[in-house]
C-alpha atoms as a PDB file:
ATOM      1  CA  UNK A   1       1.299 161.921-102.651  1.00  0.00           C
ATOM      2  CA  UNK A   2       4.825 163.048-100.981  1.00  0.00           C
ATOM      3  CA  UNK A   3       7.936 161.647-101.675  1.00  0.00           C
ATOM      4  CA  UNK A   4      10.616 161.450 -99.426  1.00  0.00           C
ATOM      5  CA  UNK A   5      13.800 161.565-101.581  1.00  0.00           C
ATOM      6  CA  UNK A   6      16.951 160.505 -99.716  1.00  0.00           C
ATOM      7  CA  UNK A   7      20.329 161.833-101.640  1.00  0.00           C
ATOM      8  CA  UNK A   8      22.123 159.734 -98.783  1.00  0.00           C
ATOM      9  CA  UNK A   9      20.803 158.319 -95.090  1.00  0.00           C
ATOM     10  CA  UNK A  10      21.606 162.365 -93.499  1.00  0.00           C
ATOM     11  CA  UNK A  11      19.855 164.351 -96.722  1.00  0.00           C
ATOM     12  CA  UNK A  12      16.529 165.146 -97.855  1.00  0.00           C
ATOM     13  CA  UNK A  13      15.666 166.851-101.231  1.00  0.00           C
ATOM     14  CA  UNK A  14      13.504 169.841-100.746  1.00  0.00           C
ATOM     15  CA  UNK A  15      11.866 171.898-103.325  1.00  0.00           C
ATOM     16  CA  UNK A  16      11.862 175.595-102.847  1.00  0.00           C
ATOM     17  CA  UNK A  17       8.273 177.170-104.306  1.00  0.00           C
ATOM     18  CA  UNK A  18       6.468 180.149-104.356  1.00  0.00           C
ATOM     19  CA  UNK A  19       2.829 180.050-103.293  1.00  0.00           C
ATOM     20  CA  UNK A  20       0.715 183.488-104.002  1.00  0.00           C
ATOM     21  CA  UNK A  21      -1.681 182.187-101.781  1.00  0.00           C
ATOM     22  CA  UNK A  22       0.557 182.839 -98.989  1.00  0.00           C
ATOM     23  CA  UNK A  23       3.037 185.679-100.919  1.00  0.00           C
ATOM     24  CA  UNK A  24       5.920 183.783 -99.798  1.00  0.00           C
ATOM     25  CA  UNK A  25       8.210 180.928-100.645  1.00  0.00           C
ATOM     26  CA  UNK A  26       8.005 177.541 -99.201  1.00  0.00           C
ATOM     27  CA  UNK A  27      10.274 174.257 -98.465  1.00  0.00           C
ATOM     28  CA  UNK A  28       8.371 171.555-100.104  1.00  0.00           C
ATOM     29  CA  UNK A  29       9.043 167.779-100.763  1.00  0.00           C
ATOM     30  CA  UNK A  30       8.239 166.615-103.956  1.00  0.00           C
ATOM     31  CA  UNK A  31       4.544 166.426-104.427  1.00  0.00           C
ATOM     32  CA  UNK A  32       1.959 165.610-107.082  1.00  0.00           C
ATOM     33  CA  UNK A  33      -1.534 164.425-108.034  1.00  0.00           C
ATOM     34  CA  UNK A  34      -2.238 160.882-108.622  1.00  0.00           C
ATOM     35  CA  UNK A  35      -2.792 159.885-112.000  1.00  0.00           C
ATOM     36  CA  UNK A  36      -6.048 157.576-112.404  1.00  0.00           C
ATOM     37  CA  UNK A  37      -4.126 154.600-113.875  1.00  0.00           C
ATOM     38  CA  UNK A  38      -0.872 155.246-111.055  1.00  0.00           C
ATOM     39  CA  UNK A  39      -0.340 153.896-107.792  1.00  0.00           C
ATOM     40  CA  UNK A  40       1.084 155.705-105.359  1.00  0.00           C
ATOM     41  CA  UNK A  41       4.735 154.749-105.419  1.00  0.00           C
ATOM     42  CA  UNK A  42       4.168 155.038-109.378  1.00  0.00           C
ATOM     43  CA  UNK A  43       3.747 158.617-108.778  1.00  0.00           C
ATOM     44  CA  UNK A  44       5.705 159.582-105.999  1.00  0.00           C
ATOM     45  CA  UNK A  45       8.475 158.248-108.780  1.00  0.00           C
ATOM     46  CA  UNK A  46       7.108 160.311-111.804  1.00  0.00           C
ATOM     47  CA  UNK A  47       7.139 163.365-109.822  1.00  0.00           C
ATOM     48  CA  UNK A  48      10.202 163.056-108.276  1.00  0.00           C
ATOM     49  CA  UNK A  49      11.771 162.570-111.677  1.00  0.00           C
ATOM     50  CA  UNK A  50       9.695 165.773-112.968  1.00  0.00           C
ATOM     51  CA  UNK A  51      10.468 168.255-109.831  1.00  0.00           C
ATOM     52  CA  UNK A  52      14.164 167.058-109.897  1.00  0.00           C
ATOM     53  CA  UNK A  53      15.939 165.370-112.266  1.00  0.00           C
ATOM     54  CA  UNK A  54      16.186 162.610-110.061  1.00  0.00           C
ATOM     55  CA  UNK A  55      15.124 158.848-109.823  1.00  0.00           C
ATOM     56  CA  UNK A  56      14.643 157.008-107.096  1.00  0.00           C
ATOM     57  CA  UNK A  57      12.930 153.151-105.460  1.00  0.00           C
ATOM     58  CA  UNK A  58      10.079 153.033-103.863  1.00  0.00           C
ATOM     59  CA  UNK A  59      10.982 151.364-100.293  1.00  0.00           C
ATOM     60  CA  UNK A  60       7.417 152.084 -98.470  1.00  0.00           C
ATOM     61  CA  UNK A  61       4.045 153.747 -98.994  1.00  0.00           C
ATOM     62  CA  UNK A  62       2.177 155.237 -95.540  1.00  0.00           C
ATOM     63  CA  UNK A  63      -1.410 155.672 -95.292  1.00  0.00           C
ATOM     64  CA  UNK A  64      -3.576 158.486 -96.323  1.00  0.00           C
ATOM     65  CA  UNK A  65      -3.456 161.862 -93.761  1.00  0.00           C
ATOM     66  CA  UNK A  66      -5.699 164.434 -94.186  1.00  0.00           C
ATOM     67  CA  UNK A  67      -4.229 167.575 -93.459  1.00  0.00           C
ATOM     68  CA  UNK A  68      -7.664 170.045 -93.039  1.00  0.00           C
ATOM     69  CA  UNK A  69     -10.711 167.424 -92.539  1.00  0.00           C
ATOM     70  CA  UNK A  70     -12.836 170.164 -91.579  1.00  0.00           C
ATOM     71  CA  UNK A  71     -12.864 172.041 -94.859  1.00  0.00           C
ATOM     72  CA  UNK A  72     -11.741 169.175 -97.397  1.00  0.00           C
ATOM     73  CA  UNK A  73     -10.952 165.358 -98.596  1.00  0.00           C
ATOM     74  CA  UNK A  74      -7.619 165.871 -99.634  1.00  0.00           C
ATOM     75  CA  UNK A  75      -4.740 163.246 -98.479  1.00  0.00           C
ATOM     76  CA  UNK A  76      -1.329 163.116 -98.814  1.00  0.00           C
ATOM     77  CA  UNK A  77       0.412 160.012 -98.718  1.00  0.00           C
ATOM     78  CA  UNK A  78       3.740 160.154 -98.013  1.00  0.00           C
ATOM     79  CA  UNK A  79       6.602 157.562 -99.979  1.00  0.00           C
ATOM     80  CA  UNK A  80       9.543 156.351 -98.871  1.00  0.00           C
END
């Protein structure tokens, strides 16, 4: 899950992280694992509040994407 956290119709909020993987710093949107008992929008709204301070409304959910099918499952969803 993604969310896509507008501060006002021209601004996104982007988190700046580190990733060793890579040994460099990245522009992320807020991001997080789904909890079992969460939907989607549920946590696209915890994390949000957890990366930044922020809340927010959930105004739409998109479908799954997987971003390397050939190695793994894993899907990102992103939240409006």
């Amino acid at each position: 899950m993604c969310a896509r956290a507008y501060m006002s119709m021209s601004a996104l909020t982007f988190l700046q992280k580190f990733r060793p993987p890579i040994n460099s710093y990245t522009l992320e949107l807020p991001a997080g694992l789904i909890d079992p008992s969460e939907t989607p929008g549920q946590s696209a709204l915890r994390e949000l509040l957890e990366e930044t301070g922020y809340e927010g409304i959930v105004t739409s959910v998109g479908p799954s994407v997987y971003l390397s099918p050939g190695i793994t499952n894993e899907s990102v969803r992103l939240v409006r």
